[in-house]
PDB file of N, CA and C in Angstrom:
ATOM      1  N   UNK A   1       1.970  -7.527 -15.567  1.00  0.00           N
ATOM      2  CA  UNK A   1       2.255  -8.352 -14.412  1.00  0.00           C
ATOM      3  C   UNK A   1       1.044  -9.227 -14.105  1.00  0.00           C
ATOM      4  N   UNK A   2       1.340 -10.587 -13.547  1.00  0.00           N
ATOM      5  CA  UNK A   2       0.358 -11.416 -13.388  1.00  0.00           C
ATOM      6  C   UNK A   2      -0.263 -10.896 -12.080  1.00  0.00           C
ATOM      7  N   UNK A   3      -1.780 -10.614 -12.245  1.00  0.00           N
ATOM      8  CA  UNK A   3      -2.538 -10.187 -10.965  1.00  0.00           C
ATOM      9  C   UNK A   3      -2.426 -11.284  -9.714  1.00  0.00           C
ATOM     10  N   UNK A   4      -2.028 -12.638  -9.967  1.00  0.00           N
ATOM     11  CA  UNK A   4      -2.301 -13.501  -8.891  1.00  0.00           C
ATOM     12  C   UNK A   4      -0.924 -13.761  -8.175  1.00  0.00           C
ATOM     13  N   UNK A   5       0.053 -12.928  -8.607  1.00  0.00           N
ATOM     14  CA  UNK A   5       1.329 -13.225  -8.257  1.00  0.00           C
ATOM     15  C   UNK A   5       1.800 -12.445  -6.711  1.00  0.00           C
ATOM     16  N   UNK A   6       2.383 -13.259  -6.097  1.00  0.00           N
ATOM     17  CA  UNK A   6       2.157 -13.247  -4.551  1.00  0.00           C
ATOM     18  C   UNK A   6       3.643 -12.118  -4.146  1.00  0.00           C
ATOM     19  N   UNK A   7       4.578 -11.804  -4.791  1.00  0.00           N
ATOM     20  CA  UNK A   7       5.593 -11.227  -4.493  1.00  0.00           C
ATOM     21  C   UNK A   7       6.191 -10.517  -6.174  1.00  0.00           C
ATOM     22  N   UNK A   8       6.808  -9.098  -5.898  1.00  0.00           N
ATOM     23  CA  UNK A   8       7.492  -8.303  -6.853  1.00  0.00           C
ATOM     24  C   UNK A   8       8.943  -8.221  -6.555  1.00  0.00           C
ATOM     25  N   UNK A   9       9.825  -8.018  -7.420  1.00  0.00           N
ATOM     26  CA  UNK A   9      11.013  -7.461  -7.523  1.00  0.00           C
ATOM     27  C   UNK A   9      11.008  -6.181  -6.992  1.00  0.00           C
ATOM     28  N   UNK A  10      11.973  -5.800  -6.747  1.00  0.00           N
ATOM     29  CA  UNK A  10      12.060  -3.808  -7.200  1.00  0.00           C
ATOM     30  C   UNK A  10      11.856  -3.692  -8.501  1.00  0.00           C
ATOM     31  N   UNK A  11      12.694  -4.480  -9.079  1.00  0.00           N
ATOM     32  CA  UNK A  11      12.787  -3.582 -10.713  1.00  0.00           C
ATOM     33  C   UNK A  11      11.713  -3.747 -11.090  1.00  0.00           C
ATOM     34  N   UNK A  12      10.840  -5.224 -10.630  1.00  0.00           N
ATOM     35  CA  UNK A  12       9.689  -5.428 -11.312  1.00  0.00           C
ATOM     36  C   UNK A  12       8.611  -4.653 -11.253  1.00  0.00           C
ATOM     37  N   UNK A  13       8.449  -3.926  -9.861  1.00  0.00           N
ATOM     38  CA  UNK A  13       7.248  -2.851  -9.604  1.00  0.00           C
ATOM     39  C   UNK A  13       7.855  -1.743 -10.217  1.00  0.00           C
ATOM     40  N   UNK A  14       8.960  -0.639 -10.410  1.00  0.00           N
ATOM     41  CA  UNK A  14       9.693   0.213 -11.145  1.00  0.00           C
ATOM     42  C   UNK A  14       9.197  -0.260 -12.755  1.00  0.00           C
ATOM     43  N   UNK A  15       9.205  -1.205 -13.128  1.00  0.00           N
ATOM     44  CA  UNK A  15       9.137  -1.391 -14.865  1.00  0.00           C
ATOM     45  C   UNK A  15       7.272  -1.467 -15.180  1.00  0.00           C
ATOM     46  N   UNK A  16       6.382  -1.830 -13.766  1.00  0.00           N
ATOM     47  CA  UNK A  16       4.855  -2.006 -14.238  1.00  0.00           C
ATOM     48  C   UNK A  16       4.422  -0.754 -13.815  1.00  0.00           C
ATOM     49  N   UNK A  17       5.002   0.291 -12.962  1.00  0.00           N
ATOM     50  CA  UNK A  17       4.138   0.903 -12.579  1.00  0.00           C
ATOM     51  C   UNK A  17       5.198   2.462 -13.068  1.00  0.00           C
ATOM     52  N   UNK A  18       6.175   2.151 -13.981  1.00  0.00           N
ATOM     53  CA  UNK A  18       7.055   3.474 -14.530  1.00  0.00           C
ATOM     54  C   UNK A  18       7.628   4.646 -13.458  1.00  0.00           C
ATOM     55  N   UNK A  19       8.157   3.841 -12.111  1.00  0.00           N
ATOM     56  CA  UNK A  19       8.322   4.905 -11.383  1.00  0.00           C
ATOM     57  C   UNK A  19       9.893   3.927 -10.952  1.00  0.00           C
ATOM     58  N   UNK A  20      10.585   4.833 -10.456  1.00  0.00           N
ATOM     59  CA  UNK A  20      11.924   4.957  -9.937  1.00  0.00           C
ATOM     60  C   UNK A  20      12.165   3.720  -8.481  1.00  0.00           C
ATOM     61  N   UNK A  21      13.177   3.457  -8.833  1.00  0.00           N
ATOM     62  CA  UNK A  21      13.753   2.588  -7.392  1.00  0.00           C
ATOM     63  C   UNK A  21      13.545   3.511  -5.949  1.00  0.00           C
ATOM     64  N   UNK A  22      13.760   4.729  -6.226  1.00  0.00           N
ATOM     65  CA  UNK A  22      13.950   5.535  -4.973  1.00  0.00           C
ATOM     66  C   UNK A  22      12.427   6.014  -4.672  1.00  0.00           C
ATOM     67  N   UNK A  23      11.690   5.859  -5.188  1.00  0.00           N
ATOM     68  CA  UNK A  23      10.238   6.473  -5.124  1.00  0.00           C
ATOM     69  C   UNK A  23       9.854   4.966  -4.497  1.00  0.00           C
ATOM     70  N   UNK A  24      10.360   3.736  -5.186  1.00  0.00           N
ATOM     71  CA  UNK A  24       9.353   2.373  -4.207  1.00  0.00           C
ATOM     72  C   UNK A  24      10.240   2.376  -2.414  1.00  0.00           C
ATOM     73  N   UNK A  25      11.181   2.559  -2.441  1.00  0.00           N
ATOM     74  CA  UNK A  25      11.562   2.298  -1.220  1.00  0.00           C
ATOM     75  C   UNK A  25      11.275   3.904   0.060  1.00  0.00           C
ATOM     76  N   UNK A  26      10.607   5.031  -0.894  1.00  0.00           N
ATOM     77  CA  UNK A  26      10.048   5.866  -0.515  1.00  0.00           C
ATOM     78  C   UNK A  26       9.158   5.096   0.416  1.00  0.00           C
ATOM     79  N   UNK A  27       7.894   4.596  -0.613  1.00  0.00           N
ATOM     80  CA  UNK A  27       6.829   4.277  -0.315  1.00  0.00           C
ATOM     81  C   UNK A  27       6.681   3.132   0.547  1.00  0.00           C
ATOM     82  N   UNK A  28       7.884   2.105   0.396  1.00  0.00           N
ATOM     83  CA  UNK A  28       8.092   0.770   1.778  1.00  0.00           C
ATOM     84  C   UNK A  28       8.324   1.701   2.969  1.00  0.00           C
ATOM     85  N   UNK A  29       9.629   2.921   2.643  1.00  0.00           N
ATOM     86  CA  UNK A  29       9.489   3.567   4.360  1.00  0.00           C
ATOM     87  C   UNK A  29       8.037   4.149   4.668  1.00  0.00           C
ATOM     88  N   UNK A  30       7.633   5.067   3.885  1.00  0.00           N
ATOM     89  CA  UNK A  30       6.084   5.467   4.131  1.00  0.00           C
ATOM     90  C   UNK A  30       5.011   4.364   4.940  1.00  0.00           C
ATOM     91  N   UNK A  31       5.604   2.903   4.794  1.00  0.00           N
ATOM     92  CA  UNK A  31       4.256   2.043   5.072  1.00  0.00           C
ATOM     93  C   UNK A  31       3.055   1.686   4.167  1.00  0.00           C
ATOM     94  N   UNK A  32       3.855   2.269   2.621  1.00  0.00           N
ATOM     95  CA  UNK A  32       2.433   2.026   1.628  1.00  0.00           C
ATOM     96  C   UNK A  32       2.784   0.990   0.848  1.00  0.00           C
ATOM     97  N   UNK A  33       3.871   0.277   0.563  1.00  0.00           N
ATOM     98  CA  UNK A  33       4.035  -1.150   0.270  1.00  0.00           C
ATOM     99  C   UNK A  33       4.459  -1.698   1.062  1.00  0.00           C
ATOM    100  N   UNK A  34       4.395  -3.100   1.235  1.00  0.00           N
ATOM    101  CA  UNK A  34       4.818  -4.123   2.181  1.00  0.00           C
ATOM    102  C   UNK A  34       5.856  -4.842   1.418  1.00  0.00           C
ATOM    103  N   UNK A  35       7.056  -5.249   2.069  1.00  0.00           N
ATOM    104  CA  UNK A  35       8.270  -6.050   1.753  1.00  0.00           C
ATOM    105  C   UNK A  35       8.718  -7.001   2.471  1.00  0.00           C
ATOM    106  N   UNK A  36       9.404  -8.378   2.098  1.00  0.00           N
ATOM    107  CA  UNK A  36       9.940  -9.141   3.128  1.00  0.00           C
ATOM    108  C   UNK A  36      11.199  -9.341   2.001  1.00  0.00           C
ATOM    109  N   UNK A  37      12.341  -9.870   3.019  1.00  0.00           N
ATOM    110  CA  UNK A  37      13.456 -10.123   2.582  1.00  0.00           C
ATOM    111  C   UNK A  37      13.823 -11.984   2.654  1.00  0.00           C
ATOM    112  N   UNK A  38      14.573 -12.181   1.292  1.00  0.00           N
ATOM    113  CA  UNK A  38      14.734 -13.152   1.188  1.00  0.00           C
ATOM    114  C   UNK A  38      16.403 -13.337   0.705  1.00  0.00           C
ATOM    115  N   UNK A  39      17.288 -13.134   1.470  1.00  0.00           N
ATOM    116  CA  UNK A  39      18.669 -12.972   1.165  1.00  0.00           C
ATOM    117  C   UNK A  39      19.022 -11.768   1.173  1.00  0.00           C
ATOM    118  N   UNK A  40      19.569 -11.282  -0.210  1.00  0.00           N
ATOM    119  CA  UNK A  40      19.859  -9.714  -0.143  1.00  0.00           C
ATOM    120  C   UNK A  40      18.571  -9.460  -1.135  1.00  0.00           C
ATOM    121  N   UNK A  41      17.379  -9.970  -1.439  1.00  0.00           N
ATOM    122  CA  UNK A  41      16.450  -9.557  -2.792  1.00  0.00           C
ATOM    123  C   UNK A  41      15.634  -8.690  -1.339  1.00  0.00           C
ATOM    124  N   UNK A  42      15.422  -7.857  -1.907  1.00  0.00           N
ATOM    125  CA  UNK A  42      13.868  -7.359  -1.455  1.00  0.00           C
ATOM    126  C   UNK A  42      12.321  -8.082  -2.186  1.00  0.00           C
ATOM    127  N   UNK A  43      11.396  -8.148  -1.331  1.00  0.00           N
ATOM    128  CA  UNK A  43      10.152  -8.837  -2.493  1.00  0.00           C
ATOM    129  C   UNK A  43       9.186  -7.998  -2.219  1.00  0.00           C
ATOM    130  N   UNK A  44       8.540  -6.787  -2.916  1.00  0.00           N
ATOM    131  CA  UNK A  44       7.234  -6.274  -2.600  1.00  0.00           C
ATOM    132  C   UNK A  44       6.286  -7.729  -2.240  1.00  0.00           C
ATOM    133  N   UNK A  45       5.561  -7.508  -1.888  1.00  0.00           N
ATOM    134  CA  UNK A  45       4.725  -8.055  -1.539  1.00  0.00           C
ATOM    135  C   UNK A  45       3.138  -8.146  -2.500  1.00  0.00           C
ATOM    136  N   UNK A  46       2.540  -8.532  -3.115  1.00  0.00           N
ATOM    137  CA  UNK A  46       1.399  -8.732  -4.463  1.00  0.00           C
ATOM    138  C   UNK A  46       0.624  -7.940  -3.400  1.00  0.00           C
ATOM    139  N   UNK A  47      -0.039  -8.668  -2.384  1.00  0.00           N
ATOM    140  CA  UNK A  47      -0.761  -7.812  -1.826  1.00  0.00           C
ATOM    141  C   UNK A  47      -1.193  -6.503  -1.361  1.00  0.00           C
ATOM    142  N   UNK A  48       0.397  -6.105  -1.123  1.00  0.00           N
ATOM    143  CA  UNK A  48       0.260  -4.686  -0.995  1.00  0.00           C
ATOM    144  C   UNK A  48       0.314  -3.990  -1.965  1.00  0.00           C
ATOM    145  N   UNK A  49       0.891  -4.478  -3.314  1.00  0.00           N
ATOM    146  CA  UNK A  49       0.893  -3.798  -4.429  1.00  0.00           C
ATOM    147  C   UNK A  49      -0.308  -3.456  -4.980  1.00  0.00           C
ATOM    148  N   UNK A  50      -0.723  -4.827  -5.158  1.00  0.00           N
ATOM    149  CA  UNK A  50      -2.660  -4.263  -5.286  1.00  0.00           C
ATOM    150  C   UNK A  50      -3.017  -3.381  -4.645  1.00  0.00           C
ATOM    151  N   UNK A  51      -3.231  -3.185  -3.122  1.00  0.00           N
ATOM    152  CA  UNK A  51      -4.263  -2.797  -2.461  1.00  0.00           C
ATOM    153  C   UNK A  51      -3.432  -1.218  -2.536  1.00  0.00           C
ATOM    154  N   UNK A  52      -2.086  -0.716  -2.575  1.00  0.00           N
ATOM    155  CA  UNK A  52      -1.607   0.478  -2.762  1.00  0.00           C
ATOM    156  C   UNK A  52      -2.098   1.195  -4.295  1.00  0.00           C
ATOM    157  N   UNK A  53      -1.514   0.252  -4.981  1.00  0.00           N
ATOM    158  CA  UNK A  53      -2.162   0.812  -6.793  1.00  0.00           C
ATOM    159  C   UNK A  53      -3.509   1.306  -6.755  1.00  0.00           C
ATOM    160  N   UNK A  54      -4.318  -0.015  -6.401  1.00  0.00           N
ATOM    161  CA  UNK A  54      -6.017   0.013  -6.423  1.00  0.00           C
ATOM    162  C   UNK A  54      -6.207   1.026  -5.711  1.00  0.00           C
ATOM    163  N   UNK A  55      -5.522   1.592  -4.934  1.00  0.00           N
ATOM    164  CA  UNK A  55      -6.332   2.594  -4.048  1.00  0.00           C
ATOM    165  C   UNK A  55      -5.611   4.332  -4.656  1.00  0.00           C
ATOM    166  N   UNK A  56      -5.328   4.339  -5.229  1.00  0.00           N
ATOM    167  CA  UNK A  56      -5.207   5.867  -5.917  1.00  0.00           C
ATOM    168  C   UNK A  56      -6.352   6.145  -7.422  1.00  0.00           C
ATOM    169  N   UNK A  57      -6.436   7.085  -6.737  1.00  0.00           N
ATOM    170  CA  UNK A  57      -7.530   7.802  -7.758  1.00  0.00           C
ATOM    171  C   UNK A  57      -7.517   8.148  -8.607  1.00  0.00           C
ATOM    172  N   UNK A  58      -8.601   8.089  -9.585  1.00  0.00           N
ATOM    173  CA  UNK A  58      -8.031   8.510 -10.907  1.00  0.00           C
ATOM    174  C   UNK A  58      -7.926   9.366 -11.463  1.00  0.00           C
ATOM    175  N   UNK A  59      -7.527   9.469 -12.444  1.00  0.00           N
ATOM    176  CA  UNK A  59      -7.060  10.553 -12.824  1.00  0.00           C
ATOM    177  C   UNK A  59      -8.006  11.729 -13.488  1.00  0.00           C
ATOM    178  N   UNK A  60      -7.824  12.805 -12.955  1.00  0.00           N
ATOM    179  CA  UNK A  60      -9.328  14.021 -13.756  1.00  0.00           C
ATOM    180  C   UNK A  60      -8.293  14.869 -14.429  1.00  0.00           C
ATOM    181  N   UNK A  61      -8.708  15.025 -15.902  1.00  0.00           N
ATOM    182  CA  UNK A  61      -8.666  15.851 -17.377  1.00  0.00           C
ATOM    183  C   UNK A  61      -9.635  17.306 -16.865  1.00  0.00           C
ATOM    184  N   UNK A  62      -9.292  18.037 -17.241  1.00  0.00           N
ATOM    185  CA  UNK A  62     -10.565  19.194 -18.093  1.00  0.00           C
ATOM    186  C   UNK A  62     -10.911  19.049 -19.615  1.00  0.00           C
ATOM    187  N   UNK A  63     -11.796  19.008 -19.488  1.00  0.00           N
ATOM    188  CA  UNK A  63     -12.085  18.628 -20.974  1.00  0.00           C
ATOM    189  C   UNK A  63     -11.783  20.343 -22.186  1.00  0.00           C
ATOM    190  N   UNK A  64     -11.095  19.938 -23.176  1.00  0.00           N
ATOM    191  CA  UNK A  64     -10.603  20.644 -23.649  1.00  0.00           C
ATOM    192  C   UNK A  64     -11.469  20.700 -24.942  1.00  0.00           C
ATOM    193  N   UNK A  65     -11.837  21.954 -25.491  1.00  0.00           N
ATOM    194  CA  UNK A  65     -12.405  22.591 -26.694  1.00  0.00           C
ATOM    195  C   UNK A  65     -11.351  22.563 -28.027  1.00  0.00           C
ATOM    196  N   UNK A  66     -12.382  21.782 -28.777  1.00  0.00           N
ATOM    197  CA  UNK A  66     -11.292  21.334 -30.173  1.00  0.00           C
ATOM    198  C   UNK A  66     -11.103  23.247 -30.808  1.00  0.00           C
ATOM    199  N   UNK A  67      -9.941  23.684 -31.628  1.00  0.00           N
ATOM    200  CA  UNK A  67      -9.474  24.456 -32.068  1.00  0.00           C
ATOM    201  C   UNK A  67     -10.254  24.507 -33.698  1.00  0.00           C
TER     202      UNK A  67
END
């Protein structure tokens, strides 16, 4: 996805970020993405997509002993 792009689909945040329709509109009721409506489309919002993504942590491994 283009980083400078000002608005998402549903499907489009579901296909970059591999998670479910029902998990993004989770997260619009939660208040952790932002949406505006433009007909019947929903549009995440770029901004909030960034600043929601960017802000989860990463991910910690245990480092595992080769066999």
């Amino acid at each position: 996805m283009d980083r400078q792009q000002r608005g998402y689909s549903i499907k489009a945040v579901c296909e970059a970020r591999g998670i479910s329709r029902a998990y993004v509109y989770i997260l619009l009721g939660a208040g952790k993405l932002q949406a505006v409506k433009d007909g019947k489309r929903t549009i995440v919002t770029g901004e909030s997509f960034d600043r929601y993504f960017g802000s989860l942590p990463a991910a910690a491994f245990k480092q595992q002993s080769a066999a």
